[in-house]
PDB file of N, CA and C in Angstrom:
ATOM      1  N   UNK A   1      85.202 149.704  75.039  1.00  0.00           N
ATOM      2  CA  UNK A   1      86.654 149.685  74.904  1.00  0.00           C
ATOM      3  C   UNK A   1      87.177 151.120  74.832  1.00  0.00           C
ATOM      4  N   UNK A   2      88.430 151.211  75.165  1.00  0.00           N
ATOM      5  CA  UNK A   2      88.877 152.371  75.481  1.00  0.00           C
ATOM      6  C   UNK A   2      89.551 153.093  74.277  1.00  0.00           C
ATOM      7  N   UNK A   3      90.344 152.012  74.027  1.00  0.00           N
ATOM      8  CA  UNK A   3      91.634 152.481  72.673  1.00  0.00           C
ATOM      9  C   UNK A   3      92.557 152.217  73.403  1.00  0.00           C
ATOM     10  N   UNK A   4      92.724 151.845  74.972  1.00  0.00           N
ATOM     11  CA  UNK A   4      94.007 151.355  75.373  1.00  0.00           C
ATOM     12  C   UNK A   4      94.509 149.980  75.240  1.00  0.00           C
ATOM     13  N   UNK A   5      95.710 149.717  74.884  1.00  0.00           N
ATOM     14  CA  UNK A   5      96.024 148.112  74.799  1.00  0.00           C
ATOM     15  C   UNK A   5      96.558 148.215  76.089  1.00  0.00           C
ATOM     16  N   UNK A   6      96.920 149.109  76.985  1.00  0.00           N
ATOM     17  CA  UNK A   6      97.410 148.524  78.498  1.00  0.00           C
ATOM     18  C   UNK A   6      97.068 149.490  79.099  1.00  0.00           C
ATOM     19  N   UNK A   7      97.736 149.092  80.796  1.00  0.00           N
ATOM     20  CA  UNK A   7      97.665 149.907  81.886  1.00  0.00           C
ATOM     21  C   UNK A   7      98.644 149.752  82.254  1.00  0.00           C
ATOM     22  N   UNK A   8      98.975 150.880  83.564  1.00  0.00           N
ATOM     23  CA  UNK A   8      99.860 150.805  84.523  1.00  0.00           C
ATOM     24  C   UNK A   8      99.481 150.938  85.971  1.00  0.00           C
ATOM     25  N   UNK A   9      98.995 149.617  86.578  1.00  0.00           N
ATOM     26  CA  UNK A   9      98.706 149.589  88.087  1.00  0.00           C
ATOM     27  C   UNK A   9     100.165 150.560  89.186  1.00  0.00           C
ATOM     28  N   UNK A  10      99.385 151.600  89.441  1.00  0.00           N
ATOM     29  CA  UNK A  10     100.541 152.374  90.452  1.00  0.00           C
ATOM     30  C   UNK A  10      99.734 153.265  91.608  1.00  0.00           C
ATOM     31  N   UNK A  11     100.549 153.340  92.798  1.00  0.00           N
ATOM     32  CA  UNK A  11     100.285 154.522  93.256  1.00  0.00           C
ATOM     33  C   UNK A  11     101.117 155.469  93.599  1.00  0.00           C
ATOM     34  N   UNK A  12     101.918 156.026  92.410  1.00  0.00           N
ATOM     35  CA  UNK A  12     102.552 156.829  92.846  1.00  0.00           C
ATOM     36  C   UNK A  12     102.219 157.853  93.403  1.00  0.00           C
ATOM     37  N   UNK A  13     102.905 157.987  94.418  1.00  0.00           N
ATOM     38  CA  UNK A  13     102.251 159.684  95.259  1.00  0.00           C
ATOM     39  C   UNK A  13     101.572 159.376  96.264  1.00  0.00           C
ATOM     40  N   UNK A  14     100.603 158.704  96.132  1.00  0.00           N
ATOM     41  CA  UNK A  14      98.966 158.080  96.598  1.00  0.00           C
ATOM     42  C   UNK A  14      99.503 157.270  97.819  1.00  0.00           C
ATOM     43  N   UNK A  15     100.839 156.870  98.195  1.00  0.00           N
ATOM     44  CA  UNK A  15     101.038 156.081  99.010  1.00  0.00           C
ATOM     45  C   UNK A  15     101.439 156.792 100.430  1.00  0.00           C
ATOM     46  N   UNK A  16     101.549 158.544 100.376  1.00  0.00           N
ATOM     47  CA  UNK A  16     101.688 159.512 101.747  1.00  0.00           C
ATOM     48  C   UNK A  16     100.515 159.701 101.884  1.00  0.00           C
ATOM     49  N   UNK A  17      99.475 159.539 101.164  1.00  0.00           N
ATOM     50  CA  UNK A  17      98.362 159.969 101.995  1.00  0.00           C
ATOM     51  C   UNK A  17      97.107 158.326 102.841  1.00  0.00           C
ATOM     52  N   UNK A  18      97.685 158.721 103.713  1.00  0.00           N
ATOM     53  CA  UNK A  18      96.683 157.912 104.901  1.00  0.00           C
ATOM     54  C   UNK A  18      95.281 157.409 104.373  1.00  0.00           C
ATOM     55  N   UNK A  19      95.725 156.017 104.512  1.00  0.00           N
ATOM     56  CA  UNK A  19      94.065 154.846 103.949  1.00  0.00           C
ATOM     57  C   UNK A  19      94.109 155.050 102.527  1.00  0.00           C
ATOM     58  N   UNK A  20      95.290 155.540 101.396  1.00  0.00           N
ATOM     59  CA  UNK A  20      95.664 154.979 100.203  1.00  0.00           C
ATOM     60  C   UNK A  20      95.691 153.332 100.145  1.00  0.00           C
ATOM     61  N   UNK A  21      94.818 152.811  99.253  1.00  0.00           N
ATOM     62  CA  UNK A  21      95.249 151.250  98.825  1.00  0.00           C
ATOM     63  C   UNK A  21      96.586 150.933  98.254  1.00  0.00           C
ATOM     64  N   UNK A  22      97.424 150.075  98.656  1.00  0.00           N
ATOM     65  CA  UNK A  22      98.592 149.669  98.193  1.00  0.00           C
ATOM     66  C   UNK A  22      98.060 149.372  96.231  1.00  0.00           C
ATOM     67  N   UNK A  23      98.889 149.607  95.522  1.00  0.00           N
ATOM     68  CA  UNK A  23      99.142 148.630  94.230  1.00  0.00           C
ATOM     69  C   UNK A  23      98.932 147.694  94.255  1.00  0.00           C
ATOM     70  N   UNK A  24      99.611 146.393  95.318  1.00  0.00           N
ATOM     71  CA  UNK A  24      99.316 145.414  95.047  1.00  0.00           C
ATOM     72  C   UNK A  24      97.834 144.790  95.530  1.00  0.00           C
ATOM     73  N   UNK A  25      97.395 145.798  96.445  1.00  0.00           N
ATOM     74  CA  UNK A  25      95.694 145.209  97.326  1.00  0.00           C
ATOM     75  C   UNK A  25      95.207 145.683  95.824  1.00  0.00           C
ATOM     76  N   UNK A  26      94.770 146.394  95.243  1.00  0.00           N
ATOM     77  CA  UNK A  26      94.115 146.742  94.208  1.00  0.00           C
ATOM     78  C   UNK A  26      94.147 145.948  92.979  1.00  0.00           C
ATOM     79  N   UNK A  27      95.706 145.194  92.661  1.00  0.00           N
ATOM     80  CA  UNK A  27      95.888 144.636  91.365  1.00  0.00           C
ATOM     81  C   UNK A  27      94.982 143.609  91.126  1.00  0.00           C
ATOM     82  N   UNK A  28      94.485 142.823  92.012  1.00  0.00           N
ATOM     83  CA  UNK A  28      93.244 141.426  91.023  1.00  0.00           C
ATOM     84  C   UNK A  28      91.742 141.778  90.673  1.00  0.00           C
ATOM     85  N   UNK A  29      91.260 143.403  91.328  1.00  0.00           N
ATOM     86  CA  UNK A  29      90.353 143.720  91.111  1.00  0.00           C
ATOM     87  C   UNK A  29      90.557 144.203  89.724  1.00  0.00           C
ATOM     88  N   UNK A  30      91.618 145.106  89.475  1.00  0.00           N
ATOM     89  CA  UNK A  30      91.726 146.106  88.085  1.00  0.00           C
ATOM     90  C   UNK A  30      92.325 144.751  87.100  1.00  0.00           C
ATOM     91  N   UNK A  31      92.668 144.092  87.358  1.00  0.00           N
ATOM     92  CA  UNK A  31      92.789 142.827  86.120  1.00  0.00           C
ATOM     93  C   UNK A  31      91.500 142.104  85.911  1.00  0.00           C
ATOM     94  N   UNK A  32      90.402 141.431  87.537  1.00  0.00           N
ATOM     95  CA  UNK A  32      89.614 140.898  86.400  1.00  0.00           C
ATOM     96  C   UNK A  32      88.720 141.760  86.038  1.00  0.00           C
ATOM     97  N   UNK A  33      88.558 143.719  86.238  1.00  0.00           N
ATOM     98  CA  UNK A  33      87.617 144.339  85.162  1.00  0.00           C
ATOM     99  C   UNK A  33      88.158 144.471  84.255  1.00  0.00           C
ATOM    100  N   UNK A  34      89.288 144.675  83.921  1.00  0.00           N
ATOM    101  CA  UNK A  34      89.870 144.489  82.272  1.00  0.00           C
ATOM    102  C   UNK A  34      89.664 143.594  81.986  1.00  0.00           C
ATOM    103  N   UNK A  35      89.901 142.226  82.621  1.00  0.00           N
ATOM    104  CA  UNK A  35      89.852 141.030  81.917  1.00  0.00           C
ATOM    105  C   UNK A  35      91.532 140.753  80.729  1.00  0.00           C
ATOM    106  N   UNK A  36      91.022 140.317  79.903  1.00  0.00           N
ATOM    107  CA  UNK A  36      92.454 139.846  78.987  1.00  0.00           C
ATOM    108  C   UNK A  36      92.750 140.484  78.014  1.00  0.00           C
ATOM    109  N   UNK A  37      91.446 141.709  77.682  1.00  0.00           N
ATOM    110  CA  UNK A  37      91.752 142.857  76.507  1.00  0.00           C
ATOM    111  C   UNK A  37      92.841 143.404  76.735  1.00  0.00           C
ATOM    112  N   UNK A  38      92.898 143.979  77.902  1.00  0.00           N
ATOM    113  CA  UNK A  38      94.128 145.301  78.083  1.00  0.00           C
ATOM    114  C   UNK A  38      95.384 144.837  79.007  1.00  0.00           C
ATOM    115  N   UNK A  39      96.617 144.702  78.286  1.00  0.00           N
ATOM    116  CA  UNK A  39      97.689 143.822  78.888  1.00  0.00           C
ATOM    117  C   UNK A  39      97.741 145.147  80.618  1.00  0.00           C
ATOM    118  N   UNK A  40      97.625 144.486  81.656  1.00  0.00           N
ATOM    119  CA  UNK A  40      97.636 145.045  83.014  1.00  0.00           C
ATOM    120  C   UNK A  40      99.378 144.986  83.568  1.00  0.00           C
ATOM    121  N   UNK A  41      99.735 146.246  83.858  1.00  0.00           N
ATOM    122  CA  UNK A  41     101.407 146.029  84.155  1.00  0.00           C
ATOM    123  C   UNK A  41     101.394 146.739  84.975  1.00  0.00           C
ATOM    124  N   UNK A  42     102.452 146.120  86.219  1.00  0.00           N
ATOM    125  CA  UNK A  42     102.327 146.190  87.590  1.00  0.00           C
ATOM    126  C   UNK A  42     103.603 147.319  87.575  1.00  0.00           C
ATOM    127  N   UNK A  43     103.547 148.647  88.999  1.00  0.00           N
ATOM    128  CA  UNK A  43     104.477 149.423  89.342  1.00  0.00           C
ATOM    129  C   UNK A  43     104.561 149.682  90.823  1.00  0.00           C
ATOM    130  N   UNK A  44     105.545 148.955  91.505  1.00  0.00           N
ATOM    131  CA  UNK A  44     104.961 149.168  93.016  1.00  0.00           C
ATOM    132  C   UNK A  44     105.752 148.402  93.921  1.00  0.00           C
ATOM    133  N   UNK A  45     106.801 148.398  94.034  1.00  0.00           N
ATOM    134  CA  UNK A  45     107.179 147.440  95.073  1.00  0.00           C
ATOM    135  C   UNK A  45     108.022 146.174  94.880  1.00  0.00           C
ATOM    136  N   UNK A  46     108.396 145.343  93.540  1.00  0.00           N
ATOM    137  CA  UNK A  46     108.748 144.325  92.768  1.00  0.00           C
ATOM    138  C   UNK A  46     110.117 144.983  93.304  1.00  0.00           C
ATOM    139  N   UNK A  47     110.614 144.349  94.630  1.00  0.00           N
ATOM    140  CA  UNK A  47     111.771 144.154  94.697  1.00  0.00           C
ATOM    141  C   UNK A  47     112.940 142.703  94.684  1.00  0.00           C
ATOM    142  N   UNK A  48     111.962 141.947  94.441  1.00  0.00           N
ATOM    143  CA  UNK A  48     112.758 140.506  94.588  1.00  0.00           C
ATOM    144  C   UNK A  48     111.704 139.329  93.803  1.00  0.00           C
ATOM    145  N   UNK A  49     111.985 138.709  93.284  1.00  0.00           N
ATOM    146  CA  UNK A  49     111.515 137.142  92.520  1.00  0.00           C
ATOM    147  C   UNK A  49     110.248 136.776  92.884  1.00  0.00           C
ATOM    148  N   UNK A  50     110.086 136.899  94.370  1.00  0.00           N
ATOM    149  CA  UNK A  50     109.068 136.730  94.959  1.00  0.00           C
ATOM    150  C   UNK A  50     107.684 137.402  94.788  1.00  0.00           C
ATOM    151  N   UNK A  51     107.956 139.144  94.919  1.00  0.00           N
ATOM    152  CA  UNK A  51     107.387 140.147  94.434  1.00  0.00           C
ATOM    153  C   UNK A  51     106.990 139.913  92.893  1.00  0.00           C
ATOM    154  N   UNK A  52     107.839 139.622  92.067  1.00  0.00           N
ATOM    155  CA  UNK A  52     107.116 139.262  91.163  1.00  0.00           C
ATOM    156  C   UNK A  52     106.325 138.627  90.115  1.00  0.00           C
ATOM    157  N   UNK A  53     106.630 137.117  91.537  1.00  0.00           N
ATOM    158  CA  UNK A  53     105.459 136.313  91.161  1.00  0.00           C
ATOM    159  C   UNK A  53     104.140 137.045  91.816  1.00  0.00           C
ATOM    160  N   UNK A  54     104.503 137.204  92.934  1.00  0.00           N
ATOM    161  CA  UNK A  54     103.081 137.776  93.758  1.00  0.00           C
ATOM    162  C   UNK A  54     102.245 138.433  92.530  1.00  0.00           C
ATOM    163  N   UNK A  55     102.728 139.558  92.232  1.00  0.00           N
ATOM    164  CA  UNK A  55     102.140 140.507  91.191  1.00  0.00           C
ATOM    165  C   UNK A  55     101.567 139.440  89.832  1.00  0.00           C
ATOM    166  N   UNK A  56     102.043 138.600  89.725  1.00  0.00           N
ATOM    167  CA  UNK A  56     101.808 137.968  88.094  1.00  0.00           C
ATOM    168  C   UNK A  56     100.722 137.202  88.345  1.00  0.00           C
ATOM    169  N   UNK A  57     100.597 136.585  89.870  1.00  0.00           N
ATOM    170  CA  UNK A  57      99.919 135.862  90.429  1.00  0.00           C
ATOM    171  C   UNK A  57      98.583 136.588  90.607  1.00  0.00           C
ATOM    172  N   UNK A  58      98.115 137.498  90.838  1.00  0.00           N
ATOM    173  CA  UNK A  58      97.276 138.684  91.281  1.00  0.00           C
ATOM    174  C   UNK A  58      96.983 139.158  90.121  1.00  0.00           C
ATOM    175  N   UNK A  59      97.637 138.723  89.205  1.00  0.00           N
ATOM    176  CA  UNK A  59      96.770 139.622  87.577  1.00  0.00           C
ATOM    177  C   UNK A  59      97.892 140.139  87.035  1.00  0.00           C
ATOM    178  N   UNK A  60      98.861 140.744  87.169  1.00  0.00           N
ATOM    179  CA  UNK A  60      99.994 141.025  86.317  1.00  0.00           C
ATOM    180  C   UNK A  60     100.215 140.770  85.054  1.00  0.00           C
ATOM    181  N   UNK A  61     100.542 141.258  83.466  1.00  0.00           N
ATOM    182  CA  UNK A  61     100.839 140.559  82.579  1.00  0.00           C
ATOM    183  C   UNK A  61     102.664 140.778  82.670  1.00  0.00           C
ATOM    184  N   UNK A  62     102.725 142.208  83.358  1.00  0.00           N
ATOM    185  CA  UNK A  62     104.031 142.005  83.115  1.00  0.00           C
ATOM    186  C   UNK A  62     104.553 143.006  84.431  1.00  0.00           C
ATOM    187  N   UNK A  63     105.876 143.002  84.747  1.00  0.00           N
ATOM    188  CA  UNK A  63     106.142 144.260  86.405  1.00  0.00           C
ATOM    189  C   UNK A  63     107.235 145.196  85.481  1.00  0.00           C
ATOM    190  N   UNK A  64     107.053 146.273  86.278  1.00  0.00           N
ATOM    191  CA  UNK A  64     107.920 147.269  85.848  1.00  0.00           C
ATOM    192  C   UNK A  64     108.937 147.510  87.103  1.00  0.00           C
ATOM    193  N   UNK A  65     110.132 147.372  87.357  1.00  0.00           N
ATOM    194  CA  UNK A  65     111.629 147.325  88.827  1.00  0.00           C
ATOM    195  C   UNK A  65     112.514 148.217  88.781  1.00  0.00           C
ATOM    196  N   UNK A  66     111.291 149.763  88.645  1.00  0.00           N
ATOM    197  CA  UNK A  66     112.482 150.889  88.673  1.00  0.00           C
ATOM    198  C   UNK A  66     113.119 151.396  89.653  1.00  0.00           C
ATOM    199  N   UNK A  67     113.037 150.878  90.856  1.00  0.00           N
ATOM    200  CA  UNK A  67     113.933 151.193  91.745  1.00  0.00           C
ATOM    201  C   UNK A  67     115.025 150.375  91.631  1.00  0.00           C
ATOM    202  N   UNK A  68     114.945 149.180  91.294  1.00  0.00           N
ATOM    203  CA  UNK A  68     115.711 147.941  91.404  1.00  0.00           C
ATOM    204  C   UNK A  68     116.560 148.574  90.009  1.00  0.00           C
ATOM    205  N   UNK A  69     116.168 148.519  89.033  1.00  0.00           N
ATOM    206  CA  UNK A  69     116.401 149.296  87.963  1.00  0.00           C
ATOM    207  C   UNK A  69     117.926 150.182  88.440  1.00  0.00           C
ATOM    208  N   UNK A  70     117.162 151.563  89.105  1.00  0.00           N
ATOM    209  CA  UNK A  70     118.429 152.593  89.473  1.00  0.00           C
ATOM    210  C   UNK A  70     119.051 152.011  90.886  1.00  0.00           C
ATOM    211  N   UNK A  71     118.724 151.207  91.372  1.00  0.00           N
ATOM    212  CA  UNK A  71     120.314 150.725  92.739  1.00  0.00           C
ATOM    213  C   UNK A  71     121.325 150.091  91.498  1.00  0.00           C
ATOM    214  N   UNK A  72     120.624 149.245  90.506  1.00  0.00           N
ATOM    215  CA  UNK A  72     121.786 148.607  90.185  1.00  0.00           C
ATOM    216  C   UNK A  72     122.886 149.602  89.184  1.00  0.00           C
ATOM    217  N   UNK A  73     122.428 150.443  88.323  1.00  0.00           N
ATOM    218  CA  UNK A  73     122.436 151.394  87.779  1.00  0.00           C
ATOM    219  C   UNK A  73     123.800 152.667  88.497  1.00  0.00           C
ATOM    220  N   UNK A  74     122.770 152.562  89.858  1.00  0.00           N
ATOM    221  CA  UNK A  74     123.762 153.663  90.674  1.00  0.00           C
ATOM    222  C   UNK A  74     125.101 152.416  91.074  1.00  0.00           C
ATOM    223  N   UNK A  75     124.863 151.468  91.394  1.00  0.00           N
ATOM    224  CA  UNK A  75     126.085 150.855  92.111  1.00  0.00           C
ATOM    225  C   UNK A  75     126.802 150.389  91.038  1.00  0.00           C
ATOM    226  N   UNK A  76     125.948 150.147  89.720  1.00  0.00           N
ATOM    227  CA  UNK A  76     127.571 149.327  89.039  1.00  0.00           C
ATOM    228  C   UNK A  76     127.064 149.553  87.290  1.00  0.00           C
ATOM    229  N   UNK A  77     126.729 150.998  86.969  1.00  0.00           N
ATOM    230  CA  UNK A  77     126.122 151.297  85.549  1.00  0.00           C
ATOM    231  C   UNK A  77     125.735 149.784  84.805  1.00  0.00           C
ATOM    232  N   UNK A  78     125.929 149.919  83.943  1.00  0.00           N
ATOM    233  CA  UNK A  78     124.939 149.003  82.781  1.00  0.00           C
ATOM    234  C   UNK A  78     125.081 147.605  83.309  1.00  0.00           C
ATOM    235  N   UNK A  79     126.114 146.880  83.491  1.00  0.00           N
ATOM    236  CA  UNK A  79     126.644 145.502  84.366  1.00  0.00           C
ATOM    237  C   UNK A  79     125.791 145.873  86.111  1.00  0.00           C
ATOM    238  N   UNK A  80     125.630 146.886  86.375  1.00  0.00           N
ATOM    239  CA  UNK A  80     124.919 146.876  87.500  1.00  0.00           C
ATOM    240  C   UNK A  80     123.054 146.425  87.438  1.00  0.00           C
ATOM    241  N   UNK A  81     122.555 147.425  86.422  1.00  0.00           N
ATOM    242  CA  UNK A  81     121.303 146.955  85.746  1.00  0.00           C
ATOM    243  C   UNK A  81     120.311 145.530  85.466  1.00  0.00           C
ATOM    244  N   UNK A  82     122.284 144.927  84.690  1.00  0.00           N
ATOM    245  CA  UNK A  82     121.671 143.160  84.423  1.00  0.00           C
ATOM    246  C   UNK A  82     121.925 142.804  85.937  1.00  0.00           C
ATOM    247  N   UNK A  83     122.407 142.965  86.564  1.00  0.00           N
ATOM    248  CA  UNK A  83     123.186 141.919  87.679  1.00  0.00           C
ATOM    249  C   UNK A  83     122.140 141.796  88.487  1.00  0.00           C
ATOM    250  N   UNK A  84     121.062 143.134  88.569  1.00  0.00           N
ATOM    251  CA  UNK A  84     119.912 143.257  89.530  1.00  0.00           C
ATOM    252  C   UNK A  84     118.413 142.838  88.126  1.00  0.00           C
ATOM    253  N   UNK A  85     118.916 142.653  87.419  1.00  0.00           N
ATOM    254  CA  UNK A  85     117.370 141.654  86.619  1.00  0.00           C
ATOM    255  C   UNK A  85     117.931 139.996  86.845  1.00  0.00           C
ATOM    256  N   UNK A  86     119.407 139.788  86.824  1.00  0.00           N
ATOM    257  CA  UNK A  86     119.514 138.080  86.621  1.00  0.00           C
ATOM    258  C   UNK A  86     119.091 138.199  88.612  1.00  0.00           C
ATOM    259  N   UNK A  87     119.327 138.884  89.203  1.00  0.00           N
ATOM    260  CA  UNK A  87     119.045 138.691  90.438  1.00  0.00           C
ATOM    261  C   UNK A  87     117.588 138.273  90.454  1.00  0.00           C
ATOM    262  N   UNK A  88     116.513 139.294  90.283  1.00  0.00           N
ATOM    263  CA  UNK A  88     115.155 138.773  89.720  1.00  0.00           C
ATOM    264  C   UNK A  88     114.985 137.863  89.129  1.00  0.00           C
ATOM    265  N   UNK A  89     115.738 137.311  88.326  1.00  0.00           N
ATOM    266  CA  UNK A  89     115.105 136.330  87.648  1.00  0.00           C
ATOM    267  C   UNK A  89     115.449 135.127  88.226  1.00  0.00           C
ATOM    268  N   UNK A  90     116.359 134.910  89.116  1.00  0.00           N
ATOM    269  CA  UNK A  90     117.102 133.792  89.350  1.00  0.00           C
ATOM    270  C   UNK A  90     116.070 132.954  90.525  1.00  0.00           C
ATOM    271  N   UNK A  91     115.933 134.414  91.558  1.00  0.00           N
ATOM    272  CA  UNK A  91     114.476 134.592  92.940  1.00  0.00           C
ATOM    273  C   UNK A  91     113.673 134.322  92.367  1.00  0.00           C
ATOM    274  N   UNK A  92     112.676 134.424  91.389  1.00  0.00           N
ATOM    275  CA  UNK A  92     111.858 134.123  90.265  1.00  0.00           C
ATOM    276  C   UNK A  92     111.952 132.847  90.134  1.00  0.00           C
ATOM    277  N   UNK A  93     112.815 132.156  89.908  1.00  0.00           N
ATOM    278  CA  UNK A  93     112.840 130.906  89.491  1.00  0.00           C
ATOM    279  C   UNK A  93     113.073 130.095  90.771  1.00  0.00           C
ATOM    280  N   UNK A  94     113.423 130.218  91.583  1.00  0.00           N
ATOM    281  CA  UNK A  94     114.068 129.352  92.847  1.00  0.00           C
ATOM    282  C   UNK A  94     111.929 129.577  93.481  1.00  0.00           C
ATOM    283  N   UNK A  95     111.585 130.357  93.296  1.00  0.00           N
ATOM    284  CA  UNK A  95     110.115 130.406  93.833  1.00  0.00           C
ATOM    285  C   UNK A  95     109.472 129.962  92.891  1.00  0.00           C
ATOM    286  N   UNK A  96     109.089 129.900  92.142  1.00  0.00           N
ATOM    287  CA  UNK A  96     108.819 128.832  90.864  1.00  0.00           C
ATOM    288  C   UNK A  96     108.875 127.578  91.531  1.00  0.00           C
ATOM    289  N   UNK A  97     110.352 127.040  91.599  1.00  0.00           N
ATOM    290  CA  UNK A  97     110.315 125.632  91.935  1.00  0.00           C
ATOM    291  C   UNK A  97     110.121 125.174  93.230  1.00  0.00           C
ATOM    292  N   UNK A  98     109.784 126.285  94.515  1.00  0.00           N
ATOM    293  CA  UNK A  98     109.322 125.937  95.364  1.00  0.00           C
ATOM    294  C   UNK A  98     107.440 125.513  95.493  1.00  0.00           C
ATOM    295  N   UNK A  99     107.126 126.436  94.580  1.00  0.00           N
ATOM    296  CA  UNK A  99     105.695 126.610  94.456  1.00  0.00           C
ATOM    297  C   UNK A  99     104.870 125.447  93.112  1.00  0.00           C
ATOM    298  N   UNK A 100     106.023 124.775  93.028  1.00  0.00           N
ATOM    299  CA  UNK A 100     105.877 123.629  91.882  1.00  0.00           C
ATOM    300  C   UNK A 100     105.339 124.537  90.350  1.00  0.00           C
ATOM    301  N   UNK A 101     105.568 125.671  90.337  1.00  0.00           N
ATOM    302  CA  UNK A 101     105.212 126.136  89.043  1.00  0.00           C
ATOM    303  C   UNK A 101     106.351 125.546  88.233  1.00  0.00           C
ATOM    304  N   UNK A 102     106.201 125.217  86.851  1.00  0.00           N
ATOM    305  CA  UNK A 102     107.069 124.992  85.812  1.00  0.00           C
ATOM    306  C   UNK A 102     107.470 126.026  84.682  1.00  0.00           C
ATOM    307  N   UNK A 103     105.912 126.535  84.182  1.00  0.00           N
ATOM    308  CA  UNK A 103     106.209 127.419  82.982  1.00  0.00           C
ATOM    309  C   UNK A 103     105.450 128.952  83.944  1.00  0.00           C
ATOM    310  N   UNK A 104     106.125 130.097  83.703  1.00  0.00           N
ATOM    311  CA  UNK A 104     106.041 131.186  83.801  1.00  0.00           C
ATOM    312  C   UNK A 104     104.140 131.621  83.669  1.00  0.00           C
ATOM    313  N   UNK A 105     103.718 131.084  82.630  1.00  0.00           N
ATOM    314  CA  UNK A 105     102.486 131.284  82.040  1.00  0.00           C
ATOM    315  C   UNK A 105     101.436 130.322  83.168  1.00  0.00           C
ATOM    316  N   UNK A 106     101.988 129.461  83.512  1.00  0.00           N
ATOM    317  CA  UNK A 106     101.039 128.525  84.603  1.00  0.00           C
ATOM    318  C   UNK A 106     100.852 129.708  86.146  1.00  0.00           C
ATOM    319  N   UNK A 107     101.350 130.789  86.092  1.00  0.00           N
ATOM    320  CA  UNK A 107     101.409 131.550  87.212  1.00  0.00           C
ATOM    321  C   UNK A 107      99.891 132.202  87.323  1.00  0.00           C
ATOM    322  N   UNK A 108      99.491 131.999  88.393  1.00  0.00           N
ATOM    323  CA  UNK A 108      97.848 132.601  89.229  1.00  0.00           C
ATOM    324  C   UNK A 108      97.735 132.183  90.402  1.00  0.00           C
ATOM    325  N   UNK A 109      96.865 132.643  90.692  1.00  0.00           N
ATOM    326  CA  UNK A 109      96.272 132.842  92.146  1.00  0.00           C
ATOM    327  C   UNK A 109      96.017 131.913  92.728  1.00  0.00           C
ATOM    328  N   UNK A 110      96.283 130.615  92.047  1.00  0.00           N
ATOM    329  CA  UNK A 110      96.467 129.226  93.313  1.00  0.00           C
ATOM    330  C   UNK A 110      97.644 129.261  93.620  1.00  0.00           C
ATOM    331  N   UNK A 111      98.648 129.669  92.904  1.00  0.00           N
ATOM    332  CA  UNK A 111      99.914 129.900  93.673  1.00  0.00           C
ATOM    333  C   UNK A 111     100.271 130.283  94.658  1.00  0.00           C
ATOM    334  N   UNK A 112      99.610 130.975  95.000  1.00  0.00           N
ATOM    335  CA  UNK A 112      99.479 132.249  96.406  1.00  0.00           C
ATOM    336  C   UNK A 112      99.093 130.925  97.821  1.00  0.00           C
ATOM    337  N   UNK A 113      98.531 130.054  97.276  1.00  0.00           N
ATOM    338  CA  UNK A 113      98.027 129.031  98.460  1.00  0.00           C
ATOM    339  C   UNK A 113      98.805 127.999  98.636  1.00  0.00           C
ATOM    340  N   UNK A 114     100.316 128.191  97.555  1.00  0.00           N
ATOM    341  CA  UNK A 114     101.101 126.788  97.896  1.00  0.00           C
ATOM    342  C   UNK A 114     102.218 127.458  99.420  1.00  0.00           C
TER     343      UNK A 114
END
């Protein structure tokens, strides 16, 4: 054990240089060597509901949407912020009920095959 209670799956930077692995190709390997000790949190791409089931689905405990974060931010300050998380969450849920998930926590990698 490390002394870490988490991570942060990213490649920042890592993504201009040629035959870099995406974040998300990498995320189910670095979750199941942690396993369930070290909460695994995704940075990379979580632009829509979808994105972040993908990620939760793949090992995720939780996503970090800092781009999504500053559009909403830049276009409409603090009311801009929520407007682009209820946006996430709403895509989130409309894929949920396409994928017959119910509870948030039922989310994995058979999902990916509905």
């Amino acid at each position: 054990m490390t002394g870490a209670s988490a991570i942060v799956v990213s490649n920042h930077g890592g993504r201009q240089l040629d035959g870099a692995p995406s974040s998300i190709s990498m995320l189910p390997k670095i979750a199941d060597t942690v396993g369930s000790e070290i909460e695994v949190m995704f940075d990379g791409g979580i632009r829509s509901g979808q994105d972040l089931m993908r990620a939760l689905a793949l090992g995720a405990r939780s996503c970090l949407i800092g781009r999504s974060y500053i559009y909403g931010l830049g276009a409409g300050g603090q009311a801009g912020v929520a407007k682009a998380i209820e946006l996430i969450r709403k895509e989130l849920d409309v894929t949920m009920a396409l994928t017959g998930v119910k509870n948030i926590k039922d989310i994995d990698r058979r999902v990916l095959a509905s």
